[in-house]
N, C-alpha and C. Protein backbone atom coordinates (compact mmCIF):
# COMPACT_ATOMS: atom_id res chain seq x y z
N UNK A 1 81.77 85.17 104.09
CA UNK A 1 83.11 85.46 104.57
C UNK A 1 83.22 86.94 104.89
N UNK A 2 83.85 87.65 106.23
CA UNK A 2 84.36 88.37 106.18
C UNK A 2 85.04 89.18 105.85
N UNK A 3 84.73 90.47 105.26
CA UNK A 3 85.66 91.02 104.23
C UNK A 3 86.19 92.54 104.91
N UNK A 4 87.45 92.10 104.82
CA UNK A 4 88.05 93.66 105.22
C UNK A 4 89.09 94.49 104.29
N UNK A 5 88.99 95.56 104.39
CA UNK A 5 89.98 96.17 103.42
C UNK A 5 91.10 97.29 104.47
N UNK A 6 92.14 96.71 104.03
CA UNK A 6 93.37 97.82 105.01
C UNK A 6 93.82 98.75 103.84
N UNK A 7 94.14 99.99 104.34
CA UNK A 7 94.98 101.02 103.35
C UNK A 7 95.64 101.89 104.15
N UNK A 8 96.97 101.49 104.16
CA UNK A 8 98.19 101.68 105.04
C UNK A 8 99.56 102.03 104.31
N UNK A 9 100.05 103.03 104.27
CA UNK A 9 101.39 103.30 103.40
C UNK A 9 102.51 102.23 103.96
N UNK A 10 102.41 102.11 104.82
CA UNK A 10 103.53 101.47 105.54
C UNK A 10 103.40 99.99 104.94
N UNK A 11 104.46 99.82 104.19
CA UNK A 11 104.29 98.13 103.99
C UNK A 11 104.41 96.88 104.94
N UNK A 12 105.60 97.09 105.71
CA UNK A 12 106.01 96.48 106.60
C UNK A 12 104.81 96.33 107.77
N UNK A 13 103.76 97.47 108.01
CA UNK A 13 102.82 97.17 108.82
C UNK A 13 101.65 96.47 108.36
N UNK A 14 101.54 96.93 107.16
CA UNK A 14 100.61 96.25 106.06
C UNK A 14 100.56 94.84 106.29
N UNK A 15 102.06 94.24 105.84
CA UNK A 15 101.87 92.82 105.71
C UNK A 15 101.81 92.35 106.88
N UNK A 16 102.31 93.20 108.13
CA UNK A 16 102.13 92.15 109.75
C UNK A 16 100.91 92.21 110.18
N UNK A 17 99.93 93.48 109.66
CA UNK A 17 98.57 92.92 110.08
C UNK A 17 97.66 92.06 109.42
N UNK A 18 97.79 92.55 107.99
CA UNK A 18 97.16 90.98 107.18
C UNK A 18 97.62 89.72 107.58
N UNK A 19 98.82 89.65 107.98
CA UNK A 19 99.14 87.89 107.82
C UNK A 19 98.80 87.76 109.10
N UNK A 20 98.64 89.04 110.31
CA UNK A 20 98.02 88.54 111.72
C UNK A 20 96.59 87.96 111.21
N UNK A 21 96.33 88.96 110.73
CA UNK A 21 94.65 88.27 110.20
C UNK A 21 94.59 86.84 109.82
N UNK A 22 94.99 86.68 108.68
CA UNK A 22 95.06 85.45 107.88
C UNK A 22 95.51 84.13 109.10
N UNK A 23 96.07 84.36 109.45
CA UNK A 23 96.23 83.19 110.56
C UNK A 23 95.89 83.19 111.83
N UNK A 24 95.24 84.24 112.05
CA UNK A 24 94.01 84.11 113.69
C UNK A 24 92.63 83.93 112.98
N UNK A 25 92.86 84.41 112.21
CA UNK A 25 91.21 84.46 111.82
C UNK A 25 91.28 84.32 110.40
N UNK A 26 91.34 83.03 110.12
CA UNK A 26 91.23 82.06 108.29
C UNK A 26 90.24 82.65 107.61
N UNK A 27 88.75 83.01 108.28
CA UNK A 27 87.57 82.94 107.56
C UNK A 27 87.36 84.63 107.44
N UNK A 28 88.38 85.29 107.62
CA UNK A 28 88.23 86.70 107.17
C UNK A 28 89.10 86.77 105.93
N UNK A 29 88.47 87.44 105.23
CA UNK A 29 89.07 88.11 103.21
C UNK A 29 89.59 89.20 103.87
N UNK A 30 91.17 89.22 103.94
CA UNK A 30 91.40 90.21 103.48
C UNK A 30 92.47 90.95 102.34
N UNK A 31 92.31 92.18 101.87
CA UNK A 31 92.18 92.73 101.16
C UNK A 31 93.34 94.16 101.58
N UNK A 32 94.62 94.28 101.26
CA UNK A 32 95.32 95.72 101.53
C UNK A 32 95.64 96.28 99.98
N UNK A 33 95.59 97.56 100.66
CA UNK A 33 96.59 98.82 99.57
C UNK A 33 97.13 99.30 99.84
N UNK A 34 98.49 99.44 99.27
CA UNK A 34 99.52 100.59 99.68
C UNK A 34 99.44 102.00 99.26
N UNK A 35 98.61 102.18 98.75
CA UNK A 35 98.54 103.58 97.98
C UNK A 35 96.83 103.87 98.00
N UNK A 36 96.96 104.54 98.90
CA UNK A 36 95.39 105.34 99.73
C UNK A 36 94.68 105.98 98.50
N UNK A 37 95.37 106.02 97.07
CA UNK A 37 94.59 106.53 95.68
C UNK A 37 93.77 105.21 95.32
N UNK A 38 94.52 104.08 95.62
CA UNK A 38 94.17 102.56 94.88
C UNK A 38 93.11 102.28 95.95
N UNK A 39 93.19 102.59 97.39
CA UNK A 39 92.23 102.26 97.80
C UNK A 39 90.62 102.92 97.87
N UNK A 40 90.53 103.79 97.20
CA UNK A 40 89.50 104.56 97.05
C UNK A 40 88.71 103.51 96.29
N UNK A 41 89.24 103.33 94.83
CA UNK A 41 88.74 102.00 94.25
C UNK A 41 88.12 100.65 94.92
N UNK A 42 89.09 100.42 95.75
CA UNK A 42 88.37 99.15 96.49
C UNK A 42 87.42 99.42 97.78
N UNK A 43 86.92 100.16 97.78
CA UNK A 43 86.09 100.78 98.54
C UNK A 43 84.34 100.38 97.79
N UNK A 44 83.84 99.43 99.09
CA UNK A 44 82.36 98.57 98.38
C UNK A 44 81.51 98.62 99.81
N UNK A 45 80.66 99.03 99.31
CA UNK A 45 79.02 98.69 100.40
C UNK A 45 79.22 97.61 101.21
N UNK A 46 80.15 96.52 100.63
CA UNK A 46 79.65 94.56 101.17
C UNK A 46 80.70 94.35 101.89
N UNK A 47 81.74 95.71 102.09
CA UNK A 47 82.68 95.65 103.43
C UNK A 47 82.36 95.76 104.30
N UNK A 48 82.98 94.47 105.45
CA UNK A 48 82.52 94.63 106.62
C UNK A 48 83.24 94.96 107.28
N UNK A 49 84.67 95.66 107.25
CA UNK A 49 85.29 96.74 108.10
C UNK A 49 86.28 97.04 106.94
N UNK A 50 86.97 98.22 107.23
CA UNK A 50 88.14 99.13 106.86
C UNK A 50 88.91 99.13 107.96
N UNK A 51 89.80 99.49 108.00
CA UNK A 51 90.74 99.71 108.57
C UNK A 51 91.63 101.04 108.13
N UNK A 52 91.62 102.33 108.00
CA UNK A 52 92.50 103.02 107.51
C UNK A 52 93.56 104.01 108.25
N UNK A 53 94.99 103.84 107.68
CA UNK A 53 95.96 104.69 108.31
C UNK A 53 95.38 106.26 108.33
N UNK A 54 95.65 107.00 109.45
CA UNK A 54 95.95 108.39 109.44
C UNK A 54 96.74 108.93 108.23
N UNK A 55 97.38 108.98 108.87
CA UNK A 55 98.93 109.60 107.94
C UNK A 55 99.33 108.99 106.85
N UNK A 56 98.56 109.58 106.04
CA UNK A 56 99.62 109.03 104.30
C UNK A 56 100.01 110.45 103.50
N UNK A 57 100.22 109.93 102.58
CA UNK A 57 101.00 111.22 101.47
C UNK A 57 99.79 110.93 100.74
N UNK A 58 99.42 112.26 99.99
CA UNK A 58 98.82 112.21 98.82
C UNK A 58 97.41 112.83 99.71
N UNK A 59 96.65 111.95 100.22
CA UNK A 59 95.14 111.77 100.92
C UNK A 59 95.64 110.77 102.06
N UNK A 60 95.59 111.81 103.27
CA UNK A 60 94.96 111.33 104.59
C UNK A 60 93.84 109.89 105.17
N UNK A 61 93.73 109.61 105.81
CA UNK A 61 92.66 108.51 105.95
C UNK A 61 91.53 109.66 106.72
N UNK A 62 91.61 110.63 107.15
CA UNK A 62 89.99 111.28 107.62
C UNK A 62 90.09 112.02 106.10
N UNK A 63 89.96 111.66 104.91
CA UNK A 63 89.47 112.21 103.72
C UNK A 63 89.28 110.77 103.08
N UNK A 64 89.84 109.91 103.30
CA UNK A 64 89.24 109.00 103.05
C UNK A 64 87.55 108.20 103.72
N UNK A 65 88.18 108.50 104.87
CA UNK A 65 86.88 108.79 105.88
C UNK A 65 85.85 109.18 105.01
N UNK A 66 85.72 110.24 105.30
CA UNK A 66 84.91 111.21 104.26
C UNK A 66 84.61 110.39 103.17
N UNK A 67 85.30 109.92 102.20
CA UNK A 67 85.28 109.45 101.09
C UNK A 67 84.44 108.55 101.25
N UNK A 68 84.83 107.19 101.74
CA UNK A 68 83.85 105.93 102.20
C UNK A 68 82.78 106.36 103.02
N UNK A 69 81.93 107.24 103.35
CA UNK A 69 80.60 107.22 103.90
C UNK A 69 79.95 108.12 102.97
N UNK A 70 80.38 108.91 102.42
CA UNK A 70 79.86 109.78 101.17
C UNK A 70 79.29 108.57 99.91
N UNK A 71 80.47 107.27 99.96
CA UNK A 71 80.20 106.26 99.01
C UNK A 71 79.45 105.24 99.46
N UNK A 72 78.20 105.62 100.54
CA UNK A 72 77.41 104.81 101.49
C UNK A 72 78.15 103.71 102.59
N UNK A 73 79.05 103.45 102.77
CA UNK A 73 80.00 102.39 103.57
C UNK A 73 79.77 102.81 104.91
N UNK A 74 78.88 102.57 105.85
CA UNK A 74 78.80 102.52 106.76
C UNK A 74 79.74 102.68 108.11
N UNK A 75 80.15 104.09 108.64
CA UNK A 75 80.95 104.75 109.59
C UNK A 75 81.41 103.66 110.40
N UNK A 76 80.19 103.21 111.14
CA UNK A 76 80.85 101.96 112.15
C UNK A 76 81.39 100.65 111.65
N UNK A 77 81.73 100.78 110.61
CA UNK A 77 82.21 99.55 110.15
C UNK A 77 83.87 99.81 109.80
N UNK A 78 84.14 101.41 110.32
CA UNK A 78 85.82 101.84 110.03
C UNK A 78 86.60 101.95 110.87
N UNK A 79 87.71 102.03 111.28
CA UNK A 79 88.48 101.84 112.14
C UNK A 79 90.09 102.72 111.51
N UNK A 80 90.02 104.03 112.47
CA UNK A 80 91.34 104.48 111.91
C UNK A 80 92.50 104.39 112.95
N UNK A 81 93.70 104.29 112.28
CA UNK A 81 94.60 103.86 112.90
C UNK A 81 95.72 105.08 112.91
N UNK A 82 96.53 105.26 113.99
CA UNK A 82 97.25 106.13 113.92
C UNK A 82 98.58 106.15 114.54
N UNK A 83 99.84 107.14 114.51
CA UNK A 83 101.05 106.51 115.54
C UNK A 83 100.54 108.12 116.66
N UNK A 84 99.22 108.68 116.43
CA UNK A 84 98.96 109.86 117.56
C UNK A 84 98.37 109.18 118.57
N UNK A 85 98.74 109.65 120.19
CA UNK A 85 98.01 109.13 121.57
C UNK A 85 96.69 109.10 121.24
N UNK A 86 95.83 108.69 122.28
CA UNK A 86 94.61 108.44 122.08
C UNK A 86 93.91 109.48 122.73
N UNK A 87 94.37 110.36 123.62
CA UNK A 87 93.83 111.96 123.21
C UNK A 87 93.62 113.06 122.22
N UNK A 88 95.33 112.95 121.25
CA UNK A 88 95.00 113.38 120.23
C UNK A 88 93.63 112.92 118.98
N UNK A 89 93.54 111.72 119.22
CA UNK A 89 93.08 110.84 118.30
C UNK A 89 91.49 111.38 118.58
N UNK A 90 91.07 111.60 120.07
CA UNK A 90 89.60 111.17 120.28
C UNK A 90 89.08 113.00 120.39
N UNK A 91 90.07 113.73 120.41
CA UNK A 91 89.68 114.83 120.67
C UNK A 91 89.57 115.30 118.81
N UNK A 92 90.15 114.73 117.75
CA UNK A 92 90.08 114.75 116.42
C UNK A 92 88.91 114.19 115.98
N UNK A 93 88.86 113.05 116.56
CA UNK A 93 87.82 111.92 116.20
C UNK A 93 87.03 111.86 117.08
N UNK A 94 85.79 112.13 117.20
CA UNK A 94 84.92 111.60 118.85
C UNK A 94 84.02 110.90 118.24
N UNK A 95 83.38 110.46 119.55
CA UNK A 95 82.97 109.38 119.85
C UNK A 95 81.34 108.97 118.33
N UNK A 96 81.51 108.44 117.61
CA UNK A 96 80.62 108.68 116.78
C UNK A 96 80.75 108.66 115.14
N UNK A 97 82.03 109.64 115.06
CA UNK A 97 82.65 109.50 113.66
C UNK A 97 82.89 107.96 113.24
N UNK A 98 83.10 107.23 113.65
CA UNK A 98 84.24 105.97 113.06
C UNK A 98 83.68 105.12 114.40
N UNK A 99 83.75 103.47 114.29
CA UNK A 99 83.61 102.63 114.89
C UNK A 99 84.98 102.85 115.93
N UNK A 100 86.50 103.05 115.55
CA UNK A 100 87.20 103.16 116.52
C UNK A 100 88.54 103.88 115.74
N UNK A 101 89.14 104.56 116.90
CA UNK A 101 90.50 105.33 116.50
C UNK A 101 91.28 104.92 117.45
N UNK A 102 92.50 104.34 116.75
CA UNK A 102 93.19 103.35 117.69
C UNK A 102 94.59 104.02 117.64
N UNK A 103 95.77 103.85 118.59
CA UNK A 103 96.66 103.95 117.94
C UNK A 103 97.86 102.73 117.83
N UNK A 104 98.35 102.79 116.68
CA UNK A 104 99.01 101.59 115.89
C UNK A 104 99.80 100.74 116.35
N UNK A 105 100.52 101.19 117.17
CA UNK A 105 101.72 100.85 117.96
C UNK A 105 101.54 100.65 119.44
N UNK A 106 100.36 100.98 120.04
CA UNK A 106 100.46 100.90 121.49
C UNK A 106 99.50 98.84 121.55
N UNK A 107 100.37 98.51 122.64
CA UNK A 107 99.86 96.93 122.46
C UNK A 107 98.46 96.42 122.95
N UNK A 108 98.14 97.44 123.82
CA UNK A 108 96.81 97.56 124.20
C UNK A 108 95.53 97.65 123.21
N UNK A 109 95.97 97.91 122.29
CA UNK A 109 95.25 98.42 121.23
C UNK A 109 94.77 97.24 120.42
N UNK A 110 96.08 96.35 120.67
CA UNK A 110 95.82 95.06 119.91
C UNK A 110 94.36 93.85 120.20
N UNK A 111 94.05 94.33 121.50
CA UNK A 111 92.92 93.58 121.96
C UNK A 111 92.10 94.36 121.86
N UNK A 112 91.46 95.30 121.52
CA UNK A 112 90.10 95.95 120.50
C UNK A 112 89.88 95.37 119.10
N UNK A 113 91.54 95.06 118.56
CA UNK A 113 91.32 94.90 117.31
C UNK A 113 90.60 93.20 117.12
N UNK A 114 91.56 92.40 118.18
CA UNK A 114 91.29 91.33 118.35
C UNK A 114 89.86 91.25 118.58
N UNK A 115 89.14 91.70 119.51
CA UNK A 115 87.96 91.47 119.33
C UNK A 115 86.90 92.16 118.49
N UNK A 116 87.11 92.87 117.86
CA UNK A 116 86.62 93.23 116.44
C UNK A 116 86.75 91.64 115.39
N UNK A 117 87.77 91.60 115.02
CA UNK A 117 88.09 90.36 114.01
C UNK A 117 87.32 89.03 114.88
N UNK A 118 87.55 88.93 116.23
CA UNK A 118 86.79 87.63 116.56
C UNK A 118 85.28 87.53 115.80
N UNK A 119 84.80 88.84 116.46
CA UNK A 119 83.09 89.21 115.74
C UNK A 119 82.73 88.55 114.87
N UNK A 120 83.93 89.69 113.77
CA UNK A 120 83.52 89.47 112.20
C UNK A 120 83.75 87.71 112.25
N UNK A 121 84.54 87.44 112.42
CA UNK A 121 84.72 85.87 112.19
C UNK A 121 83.84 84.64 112.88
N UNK A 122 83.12 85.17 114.25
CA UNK A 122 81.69 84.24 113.81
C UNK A 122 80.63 84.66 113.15
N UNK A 123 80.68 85.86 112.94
CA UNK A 123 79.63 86.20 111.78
C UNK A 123 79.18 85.58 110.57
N UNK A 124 80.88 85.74 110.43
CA UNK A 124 81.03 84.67 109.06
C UNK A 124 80.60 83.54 108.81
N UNK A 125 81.11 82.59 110.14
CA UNK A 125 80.86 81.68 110.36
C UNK A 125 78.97 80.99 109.90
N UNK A 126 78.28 81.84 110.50
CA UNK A 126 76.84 81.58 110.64
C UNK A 126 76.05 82.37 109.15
C-alpha cells in the first residue's frame, strides 16, 4: 500500500486533501499532522511521498525539508506546497531540491498532484 504523510497547519485543508485521497485513490495510507513538531515523528524511510506545507508556525516545511533527507527519506519522494506563485516557489526551490513545489490553491496544480497519487496507486497495486 501506498503510504503518504501530509503536515499542514491548516485543518480545513488537511482534511479536504486526505479525504480527496481516500476516495480517488482507496489503496493509498494516508497519514496527516497538524502540528509540523508531530510530524517530524512520523517521518519513515517506507514513505512513499510527503507532502509538506510551506508556511507553518513553529518550523517551516523547507526545515522540515531539511529534516526528512538528513533522516534518509528520499528528496523526490516530497512535495511542498505553498499559497506563493510558482516563481516565487521555483526560484526558492529549483529544480532538484524536492520532487515538486506546487502552489495550494491554484487548480492547475491539482492535476500534478493527481497524477502523482495515480502512480503511487498502481504501484501499490502490483
Amino acid at each position: 500500500m501506498g503510504k503518504i504523510l501530509i503536515i499542514d497547519d491548516d485543518e480545513s485543508f488537511l482534511l479536504l486533501l486526505s479525504s480527496y485521497i481516500e476516495h480517488y485513490y482507496p489503496r493509498l495510507d494516508v497519514q496527516t499532522c497538524k502540528n509540523p513538531l508531530q510530524g517530524l515523528k512520523s517521518m519513515r524511510e517506507d514513505l512513499d511521498l510527503m507532502i509538506i506545507d510551506l508556511e507553518m508556525p513553529h518550523l517551516d516545511g523547507s526545515k522540515l525539508l531539511k529534516y526528512a533527507a538528513e533522516k534518509g527519506i528520499n528528496k523526490n519522494r516530497i512535495i511542498l506546497l505553498s499559497s506563493h506563485d510558482a516563481d516565487y516557489l521555483h526560484n526558492h526551490f529549483p529544480m532538484g531540491t524536492c520532487l515538486a513545489v506546487l502552489n495550494k490553491f491554484e487548480a492547475g496544480q491539482k492535476a500534478v498532484l493527481d497524477m502523482i497519487f495515480s502512480s503511487l496507486e498502481k504501484k501499490a497495486t502490483n
